[in-house]
N, C-alpha and C. Protein backbone atom coordinates (compact mmCIF):
# COMPACT_ATOMS: atom_id res chain seq x y z
N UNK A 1 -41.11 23.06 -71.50
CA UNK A 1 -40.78 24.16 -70.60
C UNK A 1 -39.26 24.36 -70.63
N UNK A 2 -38.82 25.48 -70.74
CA UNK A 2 -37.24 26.12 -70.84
C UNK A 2 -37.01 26.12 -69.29
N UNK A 3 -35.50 25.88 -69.06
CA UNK A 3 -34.66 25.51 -68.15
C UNK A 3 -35.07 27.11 -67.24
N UNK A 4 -35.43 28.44 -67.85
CA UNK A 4 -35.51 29.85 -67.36
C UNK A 4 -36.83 29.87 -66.65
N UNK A 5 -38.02 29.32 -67.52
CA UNK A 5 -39.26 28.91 -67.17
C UNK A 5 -39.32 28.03 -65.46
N UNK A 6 -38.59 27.09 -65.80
CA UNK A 6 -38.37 26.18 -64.88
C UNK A 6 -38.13 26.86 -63.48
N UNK A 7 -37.05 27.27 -63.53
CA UNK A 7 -35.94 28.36 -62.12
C UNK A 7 -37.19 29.13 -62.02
N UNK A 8 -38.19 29.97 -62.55
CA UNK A 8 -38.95 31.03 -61.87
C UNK A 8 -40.31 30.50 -61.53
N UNK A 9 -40.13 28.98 -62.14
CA UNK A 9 -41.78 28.42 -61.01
C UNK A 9 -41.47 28.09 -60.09
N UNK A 10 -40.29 27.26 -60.33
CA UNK A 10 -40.71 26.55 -58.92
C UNK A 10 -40.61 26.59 -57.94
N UNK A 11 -41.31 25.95 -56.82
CA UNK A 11 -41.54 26.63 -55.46
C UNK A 11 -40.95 25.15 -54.72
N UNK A 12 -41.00 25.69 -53.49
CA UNK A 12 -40.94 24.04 -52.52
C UNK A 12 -42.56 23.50 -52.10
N UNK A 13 -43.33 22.43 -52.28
CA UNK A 13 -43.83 21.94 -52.49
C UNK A 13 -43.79 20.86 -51.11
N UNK A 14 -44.75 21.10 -49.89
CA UNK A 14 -44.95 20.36 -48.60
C UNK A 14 -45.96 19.65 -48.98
N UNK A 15 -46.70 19.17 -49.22
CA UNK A 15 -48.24 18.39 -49.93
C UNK A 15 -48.05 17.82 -51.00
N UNK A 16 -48.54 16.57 -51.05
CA UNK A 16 -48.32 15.86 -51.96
C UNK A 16 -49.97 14.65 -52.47
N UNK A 17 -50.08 14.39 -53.89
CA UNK A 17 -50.80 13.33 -54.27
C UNK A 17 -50.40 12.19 -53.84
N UNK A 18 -51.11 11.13 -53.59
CA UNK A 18 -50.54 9.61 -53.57
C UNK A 18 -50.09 8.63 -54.28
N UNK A 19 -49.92 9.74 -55.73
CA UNK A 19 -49.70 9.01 -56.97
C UNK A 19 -47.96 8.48 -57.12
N UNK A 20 -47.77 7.32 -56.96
CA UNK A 20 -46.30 7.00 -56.95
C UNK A 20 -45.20 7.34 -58.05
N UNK A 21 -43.90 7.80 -57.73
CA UNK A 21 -43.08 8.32 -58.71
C UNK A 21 -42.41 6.94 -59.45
N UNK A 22 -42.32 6.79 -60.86
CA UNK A 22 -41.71 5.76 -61.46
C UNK A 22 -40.36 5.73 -60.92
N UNK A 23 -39.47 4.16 -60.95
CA UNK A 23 -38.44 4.25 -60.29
C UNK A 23 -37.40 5.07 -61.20
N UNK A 24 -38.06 4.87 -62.45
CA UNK A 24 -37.09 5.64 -63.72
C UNK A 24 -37.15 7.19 -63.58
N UNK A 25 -37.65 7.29 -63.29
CA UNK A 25 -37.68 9.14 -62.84
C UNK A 25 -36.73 9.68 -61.93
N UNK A 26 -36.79 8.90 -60.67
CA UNK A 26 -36.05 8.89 -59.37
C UNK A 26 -34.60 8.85 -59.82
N UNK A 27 -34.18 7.54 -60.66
CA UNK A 27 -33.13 7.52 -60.77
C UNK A 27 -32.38 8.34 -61.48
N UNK A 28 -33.36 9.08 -62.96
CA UNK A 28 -33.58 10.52 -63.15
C UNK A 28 -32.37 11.67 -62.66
N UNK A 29 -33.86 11.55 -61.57
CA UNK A 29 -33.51 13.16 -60.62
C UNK A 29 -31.79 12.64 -59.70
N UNK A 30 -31.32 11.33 -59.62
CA UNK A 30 -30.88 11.16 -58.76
C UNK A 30 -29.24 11.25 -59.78
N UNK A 31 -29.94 10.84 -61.28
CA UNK A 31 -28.70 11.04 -61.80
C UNK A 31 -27.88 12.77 -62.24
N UNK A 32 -29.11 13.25 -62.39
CA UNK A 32 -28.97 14.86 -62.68
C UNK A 32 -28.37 16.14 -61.16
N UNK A 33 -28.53 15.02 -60.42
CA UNK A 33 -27.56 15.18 -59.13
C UNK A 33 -26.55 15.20 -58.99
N UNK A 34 -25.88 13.73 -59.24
CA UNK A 34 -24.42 13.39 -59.78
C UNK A 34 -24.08 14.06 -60.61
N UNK A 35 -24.66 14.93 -61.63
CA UNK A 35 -24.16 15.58 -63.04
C UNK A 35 -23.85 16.95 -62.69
N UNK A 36 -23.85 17.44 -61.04
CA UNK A 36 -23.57 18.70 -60.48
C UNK A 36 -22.94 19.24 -60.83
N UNK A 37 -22.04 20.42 -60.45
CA UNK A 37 -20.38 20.90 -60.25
C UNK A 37 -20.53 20.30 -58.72
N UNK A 38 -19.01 20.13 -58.74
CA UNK A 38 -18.47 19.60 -57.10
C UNK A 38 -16.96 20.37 -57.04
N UNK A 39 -17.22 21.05 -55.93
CA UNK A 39 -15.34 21.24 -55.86
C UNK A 39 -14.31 20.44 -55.80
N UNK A 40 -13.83 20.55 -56.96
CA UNK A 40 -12.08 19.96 -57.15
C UNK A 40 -12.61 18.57 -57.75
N UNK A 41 -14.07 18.27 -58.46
CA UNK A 41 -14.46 17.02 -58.56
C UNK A 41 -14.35 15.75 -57.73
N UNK A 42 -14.54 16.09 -56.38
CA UNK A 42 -14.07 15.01 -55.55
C UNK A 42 -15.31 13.83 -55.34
N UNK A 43 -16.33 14.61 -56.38
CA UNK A 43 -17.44 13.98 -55.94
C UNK A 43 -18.18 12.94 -54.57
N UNK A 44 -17.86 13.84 -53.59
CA UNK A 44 -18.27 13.25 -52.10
C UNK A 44 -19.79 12.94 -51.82
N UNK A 45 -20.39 13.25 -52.75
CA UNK A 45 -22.66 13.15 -52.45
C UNK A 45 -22.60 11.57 -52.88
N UNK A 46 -23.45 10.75 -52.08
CA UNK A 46 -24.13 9.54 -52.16
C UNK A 46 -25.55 9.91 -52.05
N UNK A 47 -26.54 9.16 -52.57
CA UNK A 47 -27.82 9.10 -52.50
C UNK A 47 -28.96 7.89 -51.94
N UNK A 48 -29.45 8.20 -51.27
CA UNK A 48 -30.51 7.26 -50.64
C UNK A 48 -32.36 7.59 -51.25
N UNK A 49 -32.71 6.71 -52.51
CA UNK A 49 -33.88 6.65 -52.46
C UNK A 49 -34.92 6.19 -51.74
N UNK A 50 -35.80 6.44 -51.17
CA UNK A 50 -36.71 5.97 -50.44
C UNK A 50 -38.18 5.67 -50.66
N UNK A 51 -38.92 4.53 -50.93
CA UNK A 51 -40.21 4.67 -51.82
C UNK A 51 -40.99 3.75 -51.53
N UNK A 52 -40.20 2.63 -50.61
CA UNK A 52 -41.36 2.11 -49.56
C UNK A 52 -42.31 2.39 -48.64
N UNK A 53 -43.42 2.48 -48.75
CA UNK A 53 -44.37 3.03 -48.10
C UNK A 53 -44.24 3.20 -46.43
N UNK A 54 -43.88 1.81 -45.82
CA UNK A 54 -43.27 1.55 -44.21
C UNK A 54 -42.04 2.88 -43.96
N UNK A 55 -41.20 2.46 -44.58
CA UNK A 55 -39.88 3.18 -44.87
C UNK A 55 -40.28 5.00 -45.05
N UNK A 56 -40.96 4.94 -45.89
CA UNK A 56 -41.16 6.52 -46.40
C UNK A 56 -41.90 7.09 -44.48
N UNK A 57 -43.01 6.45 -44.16
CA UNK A 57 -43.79 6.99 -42.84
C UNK A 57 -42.54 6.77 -41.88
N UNK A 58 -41.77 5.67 -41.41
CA UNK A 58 -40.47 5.82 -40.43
C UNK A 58 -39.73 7.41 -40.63
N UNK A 59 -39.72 7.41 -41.86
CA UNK A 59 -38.59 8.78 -42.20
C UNK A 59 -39.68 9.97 -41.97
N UNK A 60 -40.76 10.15 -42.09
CA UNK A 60 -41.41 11.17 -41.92
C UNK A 60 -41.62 11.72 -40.73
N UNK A 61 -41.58 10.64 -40.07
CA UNK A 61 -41.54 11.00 -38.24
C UNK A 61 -40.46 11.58 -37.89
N UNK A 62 -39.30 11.59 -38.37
CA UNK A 62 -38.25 12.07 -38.19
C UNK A 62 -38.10 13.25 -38.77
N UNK A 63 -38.75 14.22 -39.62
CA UNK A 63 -38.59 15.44 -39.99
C UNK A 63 -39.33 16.73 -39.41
N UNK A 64 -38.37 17.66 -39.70
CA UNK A 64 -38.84 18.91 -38.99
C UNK A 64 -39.66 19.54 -40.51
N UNK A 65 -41.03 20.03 -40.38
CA UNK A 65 -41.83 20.49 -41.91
C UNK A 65 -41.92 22.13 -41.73
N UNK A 66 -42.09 23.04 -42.53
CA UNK A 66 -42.97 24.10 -42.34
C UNK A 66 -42.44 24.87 -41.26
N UNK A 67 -41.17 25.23 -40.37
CA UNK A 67 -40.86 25.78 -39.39
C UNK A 67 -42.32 26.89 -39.53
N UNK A 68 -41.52 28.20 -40.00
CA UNK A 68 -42.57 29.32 -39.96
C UNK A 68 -44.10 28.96 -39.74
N UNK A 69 -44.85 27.85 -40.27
CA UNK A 69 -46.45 27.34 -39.93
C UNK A 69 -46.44 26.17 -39.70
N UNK A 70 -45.59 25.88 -38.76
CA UNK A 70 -45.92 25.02 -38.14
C UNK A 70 -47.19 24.54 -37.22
N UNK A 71 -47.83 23.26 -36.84
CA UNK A 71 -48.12 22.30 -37.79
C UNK A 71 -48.72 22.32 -38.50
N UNK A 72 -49.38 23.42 -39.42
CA UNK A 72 -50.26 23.80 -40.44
C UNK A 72 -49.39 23.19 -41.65
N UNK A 73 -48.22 23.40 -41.62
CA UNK A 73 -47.31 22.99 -43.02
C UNK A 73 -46.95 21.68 -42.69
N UNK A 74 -47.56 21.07 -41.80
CA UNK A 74 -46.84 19.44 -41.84
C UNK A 74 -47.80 18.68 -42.94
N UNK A 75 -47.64 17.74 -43.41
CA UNK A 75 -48.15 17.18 -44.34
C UNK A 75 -49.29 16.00 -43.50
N UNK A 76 -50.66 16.10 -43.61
CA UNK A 76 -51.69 15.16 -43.18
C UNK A 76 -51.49 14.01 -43.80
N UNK A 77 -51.92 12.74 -43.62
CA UNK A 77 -52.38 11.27 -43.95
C UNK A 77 -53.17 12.44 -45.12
N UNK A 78 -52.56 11.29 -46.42
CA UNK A 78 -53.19 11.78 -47.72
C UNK A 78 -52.74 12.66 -48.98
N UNK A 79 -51.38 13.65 -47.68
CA UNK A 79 -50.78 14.16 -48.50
C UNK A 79 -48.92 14.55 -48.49
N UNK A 80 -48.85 13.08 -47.39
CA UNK A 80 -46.92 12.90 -47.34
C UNK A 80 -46.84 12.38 -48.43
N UNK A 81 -45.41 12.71 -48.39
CA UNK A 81 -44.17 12.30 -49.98
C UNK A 81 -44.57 10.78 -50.03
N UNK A 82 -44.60 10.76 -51.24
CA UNK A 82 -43.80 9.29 -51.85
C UNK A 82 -43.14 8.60 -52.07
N UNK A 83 -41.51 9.69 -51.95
CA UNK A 83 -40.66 9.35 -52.12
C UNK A 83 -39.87 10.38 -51.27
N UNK A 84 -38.53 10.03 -51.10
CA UNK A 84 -37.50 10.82 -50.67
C UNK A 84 -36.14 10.44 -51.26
N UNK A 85 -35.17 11.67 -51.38
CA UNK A 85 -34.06 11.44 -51.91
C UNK A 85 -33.38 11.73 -50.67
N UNK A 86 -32.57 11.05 -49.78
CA UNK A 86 -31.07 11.60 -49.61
C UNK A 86 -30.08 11.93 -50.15
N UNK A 87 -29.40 13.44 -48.99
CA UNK A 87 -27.77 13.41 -49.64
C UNK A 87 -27.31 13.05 -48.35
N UNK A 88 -26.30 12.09 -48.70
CA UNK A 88 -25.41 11.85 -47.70
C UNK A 88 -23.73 12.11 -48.45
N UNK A 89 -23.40 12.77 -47.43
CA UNK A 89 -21.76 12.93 -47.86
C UNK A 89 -20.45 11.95 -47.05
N UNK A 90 -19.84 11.56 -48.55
CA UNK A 90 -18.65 10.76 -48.04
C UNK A 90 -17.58 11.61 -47.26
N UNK A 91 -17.74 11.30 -45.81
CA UNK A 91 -16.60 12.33 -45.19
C UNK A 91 -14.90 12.62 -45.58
N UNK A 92 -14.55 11.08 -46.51
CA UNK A 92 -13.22 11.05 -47.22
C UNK A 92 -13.09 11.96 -48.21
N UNK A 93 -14.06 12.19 -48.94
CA UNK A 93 -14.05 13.09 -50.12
C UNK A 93 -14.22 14.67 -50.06
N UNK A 94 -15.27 15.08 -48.76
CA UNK A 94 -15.69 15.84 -48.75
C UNK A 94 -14.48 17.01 -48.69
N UNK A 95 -14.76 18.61 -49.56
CA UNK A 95 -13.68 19.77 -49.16
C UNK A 95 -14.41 20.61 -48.39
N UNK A 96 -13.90 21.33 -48.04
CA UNK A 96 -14.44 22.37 -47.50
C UNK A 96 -15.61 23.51 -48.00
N UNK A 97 -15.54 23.00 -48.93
CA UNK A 97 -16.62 23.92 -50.13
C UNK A 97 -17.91 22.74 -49.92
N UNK A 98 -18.34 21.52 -49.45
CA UNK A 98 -19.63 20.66 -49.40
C UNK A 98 -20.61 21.59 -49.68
N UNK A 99 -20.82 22.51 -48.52
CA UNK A 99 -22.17 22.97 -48.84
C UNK A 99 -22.47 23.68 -49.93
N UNK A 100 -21.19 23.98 -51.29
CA UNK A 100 -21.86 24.39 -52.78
C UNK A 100 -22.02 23.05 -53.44
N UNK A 101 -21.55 21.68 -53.09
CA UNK A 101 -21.87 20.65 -53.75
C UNK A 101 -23.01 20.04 -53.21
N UNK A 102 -23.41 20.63 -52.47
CA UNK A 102 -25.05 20.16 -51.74
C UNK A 102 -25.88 20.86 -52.35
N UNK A 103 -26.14 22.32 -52.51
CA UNK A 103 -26.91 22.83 -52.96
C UNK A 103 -26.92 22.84 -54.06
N UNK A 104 -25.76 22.66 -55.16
CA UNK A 104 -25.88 22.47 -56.50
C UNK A 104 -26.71 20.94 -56.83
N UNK A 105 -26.34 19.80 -55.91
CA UNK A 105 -27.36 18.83 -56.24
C UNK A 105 -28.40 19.18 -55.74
N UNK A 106 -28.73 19.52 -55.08
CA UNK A 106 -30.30 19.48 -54.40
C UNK A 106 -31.29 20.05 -55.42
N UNK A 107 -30.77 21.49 -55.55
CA UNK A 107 -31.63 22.24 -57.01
C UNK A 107 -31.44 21.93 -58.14
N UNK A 108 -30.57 20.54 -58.87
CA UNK A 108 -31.02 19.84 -59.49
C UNK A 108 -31.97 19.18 -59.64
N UNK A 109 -31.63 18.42 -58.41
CA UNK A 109 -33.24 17.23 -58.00
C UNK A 109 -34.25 17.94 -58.23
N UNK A 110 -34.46 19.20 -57.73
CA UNK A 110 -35.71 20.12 -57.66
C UNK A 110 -35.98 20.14 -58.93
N UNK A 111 -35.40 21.24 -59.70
CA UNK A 111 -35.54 21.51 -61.15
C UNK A 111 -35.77 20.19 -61.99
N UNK A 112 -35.39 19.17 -62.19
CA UNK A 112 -35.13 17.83 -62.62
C UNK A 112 -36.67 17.49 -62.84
N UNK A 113 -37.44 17.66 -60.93
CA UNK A 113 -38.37 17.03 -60.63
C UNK A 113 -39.53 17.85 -61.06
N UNK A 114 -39.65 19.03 -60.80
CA UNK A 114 -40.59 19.87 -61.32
C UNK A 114 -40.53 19.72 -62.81
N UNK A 115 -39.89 19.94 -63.67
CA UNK A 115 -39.99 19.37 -65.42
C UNK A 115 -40.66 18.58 -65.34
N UNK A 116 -40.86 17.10 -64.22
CA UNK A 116 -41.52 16.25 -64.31
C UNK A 116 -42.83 15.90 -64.02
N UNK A 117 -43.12 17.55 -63.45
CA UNK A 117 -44.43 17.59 -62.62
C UNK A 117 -44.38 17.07 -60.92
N UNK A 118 -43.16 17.50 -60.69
CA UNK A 118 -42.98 16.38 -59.26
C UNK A 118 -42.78 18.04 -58.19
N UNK A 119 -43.03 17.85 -57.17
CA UNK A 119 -42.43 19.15 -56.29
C UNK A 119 -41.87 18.33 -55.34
N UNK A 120 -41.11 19.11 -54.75
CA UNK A 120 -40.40 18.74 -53.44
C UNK A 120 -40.02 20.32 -52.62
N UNK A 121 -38.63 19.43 -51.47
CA UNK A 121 -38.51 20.60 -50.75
C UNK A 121 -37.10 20.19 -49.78
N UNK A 122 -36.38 20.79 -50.45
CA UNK A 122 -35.28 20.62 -49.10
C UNK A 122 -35.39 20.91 -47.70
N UNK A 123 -35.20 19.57 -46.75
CA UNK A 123 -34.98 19.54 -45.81
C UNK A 123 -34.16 19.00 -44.31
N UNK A 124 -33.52 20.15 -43.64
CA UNK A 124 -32.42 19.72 -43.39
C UNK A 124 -32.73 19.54 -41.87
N UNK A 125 -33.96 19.62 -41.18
CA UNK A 125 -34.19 19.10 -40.10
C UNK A 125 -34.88 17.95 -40.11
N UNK A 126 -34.24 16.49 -39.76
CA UNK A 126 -33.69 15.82 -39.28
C UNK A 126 -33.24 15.27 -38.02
N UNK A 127 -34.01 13.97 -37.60
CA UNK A 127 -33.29 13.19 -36.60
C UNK A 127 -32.31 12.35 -37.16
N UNK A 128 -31.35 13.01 -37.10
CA UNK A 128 -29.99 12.11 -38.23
C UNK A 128 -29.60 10.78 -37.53
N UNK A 129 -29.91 10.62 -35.70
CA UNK A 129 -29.40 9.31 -35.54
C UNK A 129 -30.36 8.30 -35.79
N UNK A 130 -31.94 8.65 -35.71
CA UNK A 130 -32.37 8.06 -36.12
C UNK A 130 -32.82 6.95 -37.42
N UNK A 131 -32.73 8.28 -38.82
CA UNK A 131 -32.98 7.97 -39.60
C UNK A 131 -31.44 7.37 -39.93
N UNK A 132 -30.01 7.43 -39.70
CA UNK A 132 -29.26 6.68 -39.74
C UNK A 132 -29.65 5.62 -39.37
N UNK A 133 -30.30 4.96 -38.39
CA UNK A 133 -30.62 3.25 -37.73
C UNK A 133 -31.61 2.87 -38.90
N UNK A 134 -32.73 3.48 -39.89
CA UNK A 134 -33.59 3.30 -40.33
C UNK A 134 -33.17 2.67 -41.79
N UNK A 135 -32.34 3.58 -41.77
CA UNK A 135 -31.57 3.89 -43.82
C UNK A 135 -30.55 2.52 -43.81
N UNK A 136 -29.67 2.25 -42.54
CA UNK A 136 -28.35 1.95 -42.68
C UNK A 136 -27.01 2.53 -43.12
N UNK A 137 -27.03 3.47 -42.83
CA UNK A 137 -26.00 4.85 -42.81
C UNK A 137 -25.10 4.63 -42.36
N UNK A 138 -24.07 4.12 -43.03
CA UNK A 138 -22.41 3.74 -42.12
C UNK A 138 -21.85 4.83 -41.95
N UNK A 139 -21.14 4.82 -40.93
CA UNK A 139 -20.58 6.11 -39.62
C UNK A 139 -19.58 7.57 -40.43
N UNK A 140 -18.98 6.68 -41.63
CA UNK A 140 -18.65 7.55 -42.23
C UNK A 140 -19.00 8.38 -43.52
N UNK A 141 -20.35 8.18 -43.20
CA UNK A 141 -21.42 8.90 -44.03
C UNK A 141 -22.02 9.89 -43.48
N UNK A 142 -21.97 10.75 -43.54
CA UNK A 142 -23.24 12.34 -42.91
C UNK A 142 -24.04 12.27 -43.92
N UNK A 143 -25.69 12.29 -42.79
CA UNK A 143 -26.56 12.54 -43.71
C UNK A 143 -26.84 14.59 -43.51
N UNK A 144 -27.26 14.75 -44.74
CA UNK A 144 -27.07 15.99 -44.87
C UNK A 144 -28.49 16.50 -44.34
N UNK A 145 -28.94 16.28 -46.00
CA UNK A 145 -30.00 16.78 -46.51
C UNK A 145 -31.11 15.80 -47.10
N UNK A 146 -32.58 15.91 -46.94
CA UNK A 146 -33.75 15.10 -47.84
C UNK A 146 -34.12 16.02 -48.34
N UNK A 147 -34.78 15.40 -49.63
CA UNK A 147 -35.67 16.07 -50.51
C UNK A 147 -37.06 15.29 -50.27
N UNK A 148 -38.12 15.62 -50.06
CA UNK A 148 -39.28 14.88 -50.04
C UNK A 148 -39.95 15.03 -51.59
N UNK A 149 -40.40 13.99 -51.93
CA UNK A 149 -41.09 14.21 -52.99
C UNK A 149 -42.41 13.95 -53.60
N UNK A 150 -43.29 14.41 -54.67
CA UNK A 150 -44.16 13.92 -54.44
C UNK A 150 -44.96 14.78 -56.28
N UNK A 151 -46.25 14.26 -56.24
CA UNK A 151 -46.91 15.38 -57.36
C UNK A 151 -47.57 16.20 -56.61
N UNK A 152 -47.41 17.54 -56.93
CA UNK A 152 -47.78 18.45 -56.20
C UNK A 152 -49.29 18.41 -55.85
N UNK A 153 -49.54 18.93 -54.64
CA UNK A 153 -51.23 18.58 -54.09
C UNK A 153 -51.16 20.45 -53.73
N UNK A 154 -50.51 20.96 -53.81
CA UNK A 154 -50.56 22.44 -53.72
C UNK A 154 -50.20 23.01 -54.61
N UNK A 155 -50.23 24.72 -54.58
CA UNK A 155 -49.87 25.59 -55.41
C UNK A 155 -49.17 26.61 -54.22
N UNK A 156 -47.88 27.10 -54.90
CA UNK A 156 -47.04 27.85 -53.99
C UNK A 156 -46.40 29.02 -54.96
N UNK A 157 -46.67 30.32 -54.22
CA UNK A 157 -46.26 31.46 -55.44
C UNK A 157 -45.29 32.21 -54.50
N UNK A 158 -44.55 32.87 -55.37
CA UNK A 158 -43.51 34.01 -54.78
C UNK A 158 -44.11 35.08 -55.25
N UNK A 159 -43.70 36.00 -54.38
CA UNK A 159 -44.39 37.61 -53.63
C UNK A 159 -43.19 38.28 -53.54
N UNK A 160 -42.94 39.24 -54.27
CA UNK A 160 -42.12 40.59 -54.20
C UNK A 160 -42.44 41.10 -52.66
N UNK A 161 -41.17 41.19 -52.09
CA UNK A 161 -41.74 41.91 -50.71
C UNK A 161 -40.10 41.48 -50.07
N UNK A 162 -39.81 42.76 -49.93
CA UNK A 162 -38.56 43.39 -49.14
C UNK A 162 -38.71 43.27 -47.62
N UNK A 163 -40.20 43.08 -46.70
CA UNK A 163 -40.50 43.42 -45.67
C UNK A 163 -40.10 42.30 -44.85
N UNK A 164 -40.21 40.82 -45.20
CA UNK A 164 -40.67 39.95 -44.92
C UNK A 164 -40.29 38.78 -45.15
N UNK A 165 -40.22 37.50 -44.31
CA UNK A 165 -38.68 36.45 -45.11
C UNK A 165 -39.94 35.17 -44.90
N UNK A 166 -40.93 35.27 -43.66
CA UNK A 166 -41.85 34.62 -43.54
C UNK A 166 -42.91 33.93 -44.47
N UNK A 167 -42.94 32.20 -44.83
CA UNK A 167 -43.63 32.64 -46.24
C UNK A 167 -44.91 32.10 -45.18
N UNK A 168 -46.35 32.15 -45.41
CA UNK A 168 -47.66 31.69 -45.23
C UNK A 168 -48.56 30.34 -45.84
N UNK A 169 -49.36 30.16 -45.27
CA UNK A 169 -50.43 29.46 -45.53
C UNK A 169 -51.71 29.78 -45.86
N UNK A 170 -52.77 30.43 -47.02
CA UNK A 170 -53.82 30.76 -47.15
C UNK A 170 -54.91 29.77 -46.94
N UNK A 171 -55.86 30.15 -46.89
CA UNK A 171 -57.42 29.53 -46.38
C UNK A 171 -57.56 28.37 -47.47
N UNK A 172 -56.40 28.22 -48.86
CA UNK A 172 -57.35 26.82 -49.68
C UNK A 172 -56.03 25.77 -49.78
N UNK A 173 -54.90 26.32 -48.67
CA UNK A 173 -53.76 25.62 -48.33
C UNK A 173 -52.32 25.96 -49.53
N UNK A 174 -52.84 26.59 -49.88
CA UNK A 174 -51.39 27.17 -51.18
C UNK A 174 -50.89 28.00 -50.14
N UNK A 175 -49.34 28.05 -50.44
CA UNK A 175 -48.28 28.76 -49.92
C UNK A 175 -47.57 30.24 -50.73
N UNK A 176 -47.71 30.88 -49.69
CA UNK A 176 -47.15 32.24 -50.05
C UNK A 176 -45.47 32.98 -50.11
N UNK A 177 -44.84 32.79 -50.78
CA UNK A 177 -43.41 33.03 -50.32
C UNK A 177 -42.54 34.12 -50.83
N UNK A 178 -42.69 34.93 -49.67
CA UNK A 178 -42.24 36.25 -50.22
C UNK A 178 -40.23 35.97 -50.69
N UNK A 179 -40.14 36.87 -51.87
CA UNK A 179 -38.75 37.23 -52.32
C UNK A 179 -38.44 38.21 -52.26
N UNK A 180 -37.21 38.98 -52.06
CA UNK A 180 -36.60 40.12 -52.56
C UNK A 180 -36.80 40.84 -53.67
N UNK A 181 -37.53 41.67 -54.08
CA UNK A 181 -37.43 42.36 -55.21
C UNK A 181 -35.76 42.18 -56.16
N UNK A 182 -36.04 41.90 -57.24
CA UNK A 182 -34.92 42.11 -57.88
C UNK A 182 -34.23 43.25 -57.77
N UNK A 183 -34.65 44.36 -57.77
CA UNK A 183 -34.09 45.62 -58.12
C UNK A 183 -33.49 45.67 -56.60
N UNK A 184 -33.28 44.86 -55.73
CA UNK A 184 -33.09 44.94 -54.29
C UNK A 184 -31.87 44.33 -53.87
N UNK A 185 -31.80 43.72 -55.25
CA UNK A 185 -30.62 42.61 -54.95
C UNK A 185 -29.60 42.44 -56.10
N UNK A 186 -30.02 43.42 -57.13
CA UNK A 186 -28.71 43.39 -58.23
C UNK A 186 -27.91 44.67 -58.19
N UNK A 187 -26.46 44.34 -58.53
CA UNK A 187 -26.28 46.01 -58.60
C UNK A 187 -25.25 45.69 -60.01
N UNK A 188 -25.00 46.92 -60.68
CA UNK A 188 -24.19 46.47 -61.76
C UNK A 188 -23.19 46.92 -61.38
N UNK A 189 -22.03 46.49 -62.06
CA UNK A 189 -20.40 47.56 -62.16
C UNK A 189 -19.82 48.05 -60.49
N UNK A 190 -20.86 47.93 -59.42
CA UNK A 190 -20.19 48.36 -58.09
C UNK A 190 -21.39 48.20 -57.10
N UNK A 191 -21.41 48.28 -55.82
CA UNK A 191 -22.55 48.29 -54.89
C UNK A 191 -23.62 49.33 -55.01
């Protein structure tokens, strides 16, 4: 599958198989993270894998899933992550630009993980003091962002639709997620 292929499947991915991710994969996705752009190279992202089973359910209690379908989009016994990646940022390093060195790793991990057959889903709600007591998160670490991960137990498509930012849940549990029409959102040479 081409890197172009890649960017127009994939979806975020709340449901998951119970099939465990190799640690070589993880470290993978975790290195293709580090391989970001970062402003001014200050490289401020640390990472927290997570893949203990105890560990993985502690951290799950602590996340916000599915705002828009909620609790329909929370993940049942059978089909939470396997794994999770943290970003945590070094507050010494960090510029003022973080949040393009967050999102440039994160949709690595994604892209990384889907090549691999893996889905996930950024998520940035969070009981941060908690899962700080859980992880061991020293004070001058912000946790940002998780990625949950997992082999996909769903199917999630994007929908042309200008109307609507809301994505859904259908009757066999696949997710619906409307986008912007292209022609809605490019302009050439001027507005």
């Amino acid at each position: 599958m081409d890197v172009i292929e890649i960017i127009k499947q994939r979806r975020c991915i709340r449901k998951f198989k119970q099939d465990p991710i190799d640690d070589e994969i993880l470290k993978e996705l975790v290195d293709c993270a580090r391989l970001a752009p970062c402003a001014s190279n200050k490289q401020p992202l640390e990472f927290i894998v997570v893949k203990d089973k105890e560990t993985c359910e502690k951290v799950f209690e602590n996340l916000g899933w599915a705002s828009y379908i909620s609790p329909k989009g929370t993940p049942k016994e059978g089909e939470k992550p396997t794994a999770y990646i943290f970003i945590l940022v070094n507050k010494q390093r960090a510029t003022k630009w973080i949040g393009h060195d967050i999102g440039a790793a994160f949709e690595n991990i994604l892209l990384a993980a889907w090549s691999k057959g893996i889905g996930g889903c950024p998520i940035v709600t969070i009981n941060r003091k908690n899962v700080r007591e859980i992880l061991n998160v020293p004070d001058d670490y912000e946790i940002d962002t998780v990625i949950p991960l997992g082999y996909k137990g769903h199917d999630s498509f994007a929908e042309d639709n200008d109307e609507k930012v809301e994505y859904y849940m259908d009757e066999n549990g696949n997710f619906h997620v409307p986008k912007r029409p292209l022609e809605r959102v490019i302009h050439f040479d001027k507005f």
